[in-house]
C-alpha atoms as a PDB file:
ATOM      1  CA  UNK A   1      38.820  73.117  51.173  1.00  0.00           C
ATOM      2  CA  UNK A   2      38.922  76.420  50.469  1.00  0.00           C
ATOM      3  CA  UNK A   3      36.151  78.949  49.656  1.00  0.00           C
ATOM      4  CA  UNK A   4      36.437  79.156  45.618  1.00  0.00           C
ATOM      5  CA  UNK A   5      36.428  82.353  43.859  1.00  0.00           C
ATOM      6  CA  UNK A   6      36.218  83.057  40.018  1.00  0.00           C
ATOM      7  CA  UNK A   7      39.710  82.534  37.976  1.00  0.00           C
ATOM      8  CA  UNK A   8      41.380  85.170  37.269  1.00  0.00           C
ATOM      9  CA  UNK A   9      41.736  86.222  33.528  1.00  0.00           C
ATOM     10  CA  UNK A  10      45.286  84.788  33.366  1.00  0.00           C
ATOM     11  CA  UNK A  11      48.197  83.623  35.687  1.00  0.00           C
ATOM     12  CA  UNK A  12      51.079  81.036  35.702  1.00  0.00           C
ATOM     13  CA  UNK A  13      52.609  79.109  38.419  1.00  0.00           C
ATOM     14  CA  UNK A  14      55.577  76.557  38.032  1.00  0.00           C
ATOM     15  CA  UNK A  15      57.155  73.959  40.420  1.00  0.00           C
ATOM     16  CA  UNK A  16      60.285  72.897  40.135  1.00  0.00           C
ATOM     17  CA  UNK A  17      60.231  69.162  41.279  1.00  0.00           C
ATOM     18  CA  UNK A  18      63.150  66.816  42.285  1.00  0.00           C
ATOM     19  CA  UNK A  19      63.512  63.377  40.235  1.00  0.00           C
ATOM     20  CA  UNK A  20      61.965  61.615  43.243  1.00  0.00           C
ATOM     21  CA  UNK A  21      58.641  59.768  42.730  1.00  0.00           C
ATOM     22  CA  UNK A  22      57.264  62.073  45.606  1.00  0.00           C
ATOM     23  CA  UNK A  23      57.593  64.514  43.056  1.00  0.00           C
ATOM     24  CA  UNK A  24      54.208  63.046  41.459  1.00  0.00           C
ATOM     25  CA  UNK A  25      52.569  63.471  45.033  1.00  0.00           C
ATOM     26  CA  UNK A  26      53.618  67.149  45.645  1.00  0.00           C
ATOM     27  CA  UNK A  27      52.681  67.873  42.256  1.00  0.00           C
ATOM     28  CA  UNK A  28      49.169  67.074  42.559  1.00  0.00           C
ATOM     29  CA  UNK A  29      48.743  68.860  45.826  1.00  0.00           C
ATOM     30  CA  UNK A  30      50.106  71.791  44.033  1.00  0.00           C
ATOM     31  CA  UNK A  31      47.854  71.527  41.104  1.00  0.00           C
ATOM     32  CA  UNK A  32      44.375  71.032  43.289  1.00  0.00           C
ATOM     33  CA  UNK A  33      45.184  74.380  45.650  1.00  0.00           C
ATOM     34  CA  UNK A  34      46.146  76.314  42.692  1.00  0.00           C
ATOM     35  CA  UNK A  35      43.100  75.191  41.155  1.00  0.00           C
ATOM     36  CA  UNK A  36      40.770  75.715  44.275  1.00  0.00           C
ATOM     37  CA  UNK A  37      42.162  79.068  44.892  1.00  0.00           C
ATOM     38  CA  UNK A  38      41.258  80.198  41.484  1.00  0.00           C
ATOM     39  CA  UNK A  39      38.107  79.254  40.754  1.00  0.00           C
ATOM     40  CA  UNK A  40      38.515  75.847  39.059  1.00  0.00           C
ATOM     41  CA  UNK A  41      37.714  73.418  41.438  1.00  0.00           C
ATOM     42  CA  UNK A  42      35.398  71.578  38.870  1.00  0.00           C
ATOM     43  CA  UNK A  43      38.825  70.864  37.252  1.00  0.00           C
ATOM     44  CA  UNK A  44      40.680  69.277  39.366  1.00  0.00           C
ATOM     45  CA  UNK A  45      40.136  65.407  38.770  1.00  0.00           C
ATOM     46  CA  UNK A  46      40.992  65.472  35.039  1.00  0.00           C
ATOM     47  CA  UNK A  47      43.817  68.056  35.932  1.00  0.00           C
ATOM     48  CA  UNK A  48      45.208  65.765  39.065  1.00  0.00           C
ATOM     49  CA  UNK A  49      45.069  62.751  36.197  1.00  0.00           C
ATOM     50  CA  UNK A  50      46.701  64.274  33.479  1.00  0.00           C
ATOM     51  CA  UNK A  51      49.721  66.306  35.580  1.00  0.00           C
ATOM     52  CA  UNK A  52      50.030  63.237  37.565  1.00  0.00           C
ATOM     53  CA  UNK A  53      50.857  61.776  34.140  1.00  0.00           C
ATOM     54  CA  UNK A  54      53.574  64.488  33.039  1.00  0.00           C
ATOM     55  CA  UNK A  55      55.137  64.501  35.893  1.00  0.00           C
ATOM     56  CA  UNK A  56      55.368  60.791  36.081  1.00  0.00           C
ATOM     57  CA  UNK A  57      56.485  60.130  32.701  1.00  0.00           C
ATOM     58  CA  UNK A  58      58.957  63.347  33.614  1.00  0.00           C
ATOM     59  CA  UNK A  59      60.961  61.759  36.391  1.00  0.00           C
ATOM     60  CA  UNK A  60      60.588  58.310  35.026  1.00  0.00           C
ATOM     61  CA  UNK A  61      62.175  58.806  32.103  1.00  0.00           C
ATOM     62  CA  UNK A  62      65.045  61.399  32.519  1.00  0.00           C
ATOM     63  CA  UNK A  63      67.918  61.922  34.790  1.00  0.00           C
ATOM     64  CA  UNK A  64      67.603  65.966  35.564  1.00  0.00           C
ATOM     65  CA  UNK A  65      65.381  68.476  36.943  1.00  0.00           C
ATOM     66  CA  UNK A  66      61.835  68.526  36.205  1.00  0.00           C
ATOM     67  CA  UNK A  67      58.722  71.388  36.306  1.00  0.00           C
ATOM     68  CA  UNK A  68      55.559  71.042  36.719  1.00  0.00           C
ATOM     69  CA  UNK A  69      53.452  74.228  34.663  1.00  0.00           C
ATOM     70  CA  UNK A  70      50.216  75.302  35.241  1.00  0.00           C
ATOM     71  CA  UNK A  71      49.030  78.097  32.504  1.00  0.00           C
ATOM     72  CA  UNK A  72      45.315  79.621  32.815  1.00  0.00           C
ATOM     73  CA  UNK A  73      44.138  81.978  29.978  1.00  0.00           C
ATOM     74  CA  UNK A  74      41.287  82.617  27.624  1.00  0.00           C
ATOM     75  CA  UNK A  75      39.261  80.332  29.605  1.00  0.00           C
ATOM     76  CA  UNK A  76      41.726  77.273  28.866  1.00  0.00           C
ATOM     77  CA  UNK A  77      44.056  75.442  31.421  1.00  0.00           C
ATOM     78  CA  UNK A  78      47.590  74.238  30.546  1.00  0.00           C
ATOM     79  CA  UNK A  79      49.114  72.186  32.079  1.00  0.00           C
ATOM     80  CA  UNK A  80      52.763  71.328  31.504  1.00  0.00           C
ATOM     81  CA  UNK A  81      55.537  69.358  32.419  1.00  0.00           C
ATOM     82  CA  UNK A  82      59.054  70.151  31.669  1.00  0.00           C
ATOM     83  CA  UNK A  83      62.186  67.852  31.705  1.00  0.00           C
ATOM     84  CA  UNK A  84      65.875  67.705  30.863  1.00  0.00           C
ATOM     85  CA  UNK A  85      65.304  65.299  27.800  1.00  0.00           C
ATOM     86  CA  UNK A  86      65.447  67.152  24.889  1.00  0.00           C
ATOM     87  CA  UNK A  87      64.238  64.054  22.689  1.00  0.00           C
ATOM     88  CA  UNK A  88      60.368  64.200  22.063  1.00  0.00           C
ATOM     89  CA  UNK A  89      57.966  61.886  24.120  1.00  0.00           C
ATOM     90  CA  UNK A  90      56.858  58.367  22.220  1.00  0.00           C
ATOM     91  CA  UNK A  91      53.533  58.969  20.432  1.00  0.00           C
ATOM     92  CA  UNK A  92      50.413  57.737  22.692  1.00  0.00           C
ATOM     93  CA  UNK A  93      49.131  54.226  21.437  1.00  0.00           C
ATOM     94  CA  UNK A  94      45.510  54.076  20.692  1.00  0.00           C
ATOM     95  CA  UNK A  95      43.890  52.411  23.869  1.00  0.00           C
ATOM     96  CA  UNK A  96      42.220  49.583  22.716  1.00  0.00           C
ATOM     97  CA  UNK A  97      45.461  48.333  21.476  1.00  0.00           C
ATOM     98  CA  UNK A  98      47.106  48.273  25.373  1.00  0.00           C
ATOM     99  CA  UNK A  99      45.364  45.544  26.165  1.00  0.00           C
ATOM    100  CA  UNK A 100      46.713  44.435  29.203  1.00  0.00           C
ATOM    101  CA  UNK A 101      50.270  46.121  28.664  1.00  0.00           C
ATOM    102  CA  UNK A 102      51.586  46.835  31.935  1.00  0.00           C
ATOM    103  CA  UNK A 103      53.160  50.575  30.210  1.00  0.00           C
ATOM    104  CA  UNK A 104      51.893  52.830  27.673  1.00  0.00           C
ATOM    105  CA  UNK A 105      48.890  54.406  29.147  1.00  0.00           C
ATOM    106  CA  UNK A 106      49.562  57.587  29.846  1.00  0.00           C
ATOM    107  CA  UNK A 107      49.899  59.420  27.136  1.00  0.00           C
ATOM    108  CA  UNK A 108      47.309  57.534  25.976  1.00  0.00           C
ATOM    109  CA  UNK A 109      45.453  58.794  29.074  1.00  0.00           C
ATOM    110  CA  UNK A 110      46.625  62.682  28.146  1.00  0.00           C
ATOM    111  CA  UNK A 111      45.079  62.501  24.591  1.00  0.00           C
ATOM    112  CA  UNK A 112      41.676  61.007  25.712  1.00  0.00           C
ATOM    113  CA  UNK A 113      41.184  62.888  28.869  1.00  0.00           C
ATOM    114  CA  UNK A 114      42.406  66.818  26.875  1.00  0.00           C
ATOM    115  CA  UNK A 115      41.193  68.421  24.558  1.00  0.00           C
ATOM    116  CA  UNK A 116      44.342  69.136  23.416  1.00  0.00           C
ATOM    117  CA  UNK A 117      48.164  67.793  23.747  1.00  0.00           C
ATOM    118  CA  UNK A 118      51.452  68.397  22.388  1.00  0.00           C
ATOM    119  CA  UNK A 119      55.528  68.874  23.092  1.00  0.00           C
ATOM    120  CA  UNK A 120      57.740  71.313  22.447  1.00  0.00           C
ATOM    121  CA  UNK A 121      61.489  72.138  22.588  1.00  0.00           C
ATOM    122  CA  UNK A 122      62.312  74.128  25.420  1.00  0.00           C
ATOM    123  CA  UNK A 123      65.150  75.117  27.901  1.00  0.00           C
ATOM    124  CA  UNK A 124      65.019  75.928  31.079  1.00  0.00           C
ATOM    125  CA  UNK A 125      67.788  76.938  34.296  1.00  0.00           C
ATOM    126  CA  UNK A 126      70.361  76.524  31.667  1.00  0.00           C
ATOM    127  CA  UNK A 127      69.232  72.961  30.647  1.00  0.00           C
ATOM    128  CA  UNK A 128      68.000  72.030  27.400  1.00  0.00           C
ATOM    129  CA  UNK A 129      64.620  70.192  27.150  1.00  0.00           C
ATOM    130  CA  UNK A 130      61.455  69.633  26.277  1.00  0.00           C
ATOM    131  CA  UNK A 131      57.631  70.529  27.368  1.00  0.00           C
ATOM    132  CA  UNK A 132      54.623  67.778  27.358  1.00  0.00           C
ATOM    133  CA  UNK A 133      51.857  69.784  27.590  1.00  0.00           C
ATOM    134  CA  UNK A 134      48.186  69.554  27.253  1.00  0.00           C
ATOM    135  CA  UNK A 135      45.074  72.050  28.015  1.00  0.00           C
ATOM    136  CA  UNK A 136      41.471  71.647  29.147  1.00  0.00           C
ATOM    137  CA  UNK A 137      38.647  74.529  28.394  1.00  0.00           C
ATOM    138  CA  UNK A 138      37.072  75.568  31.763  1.00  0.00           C
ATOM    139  CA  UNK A 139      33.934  76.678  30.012  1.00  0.00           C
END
């Protein structure tokens, strides 16, 4: 792994991802060198969770191209996934009502592992869409 040094004050970084499920697999590899590289290595298992989430849900569920986002400012990570579906994600079901429900979890995952989520309208390379995003304070 590489030698950590401290974050930065702010940066960006997005990857465009195929819909493939490899997508999910490249994604986290993205997320934990972009996070070693700057700094934020004690992030990296609750980032890897919740983009492996996004992502997931993003090229599960729609039929065009996808983005994984990775916003650091302020001391808070963003992480964000972008799709083609412009309709908003189903709300997260409280997780002691999944049961043994072989679906469902990961938004459910996103709100109990952030410290913040939401979704957003957004467009992107001409397409129209929508952001799933949530953030997690570095402090």
């Amino acid at each position: 792994m590489p030698e950590t040094v401290p974050a930065a004050d702010s940066w960006e970084y997005s990857l465009y991802v195929p819909i493939d499920p490899r997508a999910v697999t490249v994604s986290r590899h993205t997320l934990r060198a972009v996070l070693a590289v700057n700094g934020l290595a004690h992030l990296i298992d609750t980032a890897e969770l919740l983009a492996s989430e996004l992502v997931s849900n993003a090229v599960l569920h729609t039929k065009g191209p996808a983005c994984l986002r990775l916003r650091f400012r302020d001391g808070v990570l963003q992480i964000g996934a972008w799709d083609a579906d412009p309709e908003p994600p189903d709300p997260p079901s409280r997780s002691e009502s999944l049961g043994d429900a072989e679906s469902g979890r990961g938004m459910a995952l996103v709100r109990a592992c952030s410290d913040l989520w939401h979704w957003q309208p957004l467009s992107r390379m001409g397409h129209r869409g929508k952001l799933v995003w949530c953030e997690l304070n570095a402090a």
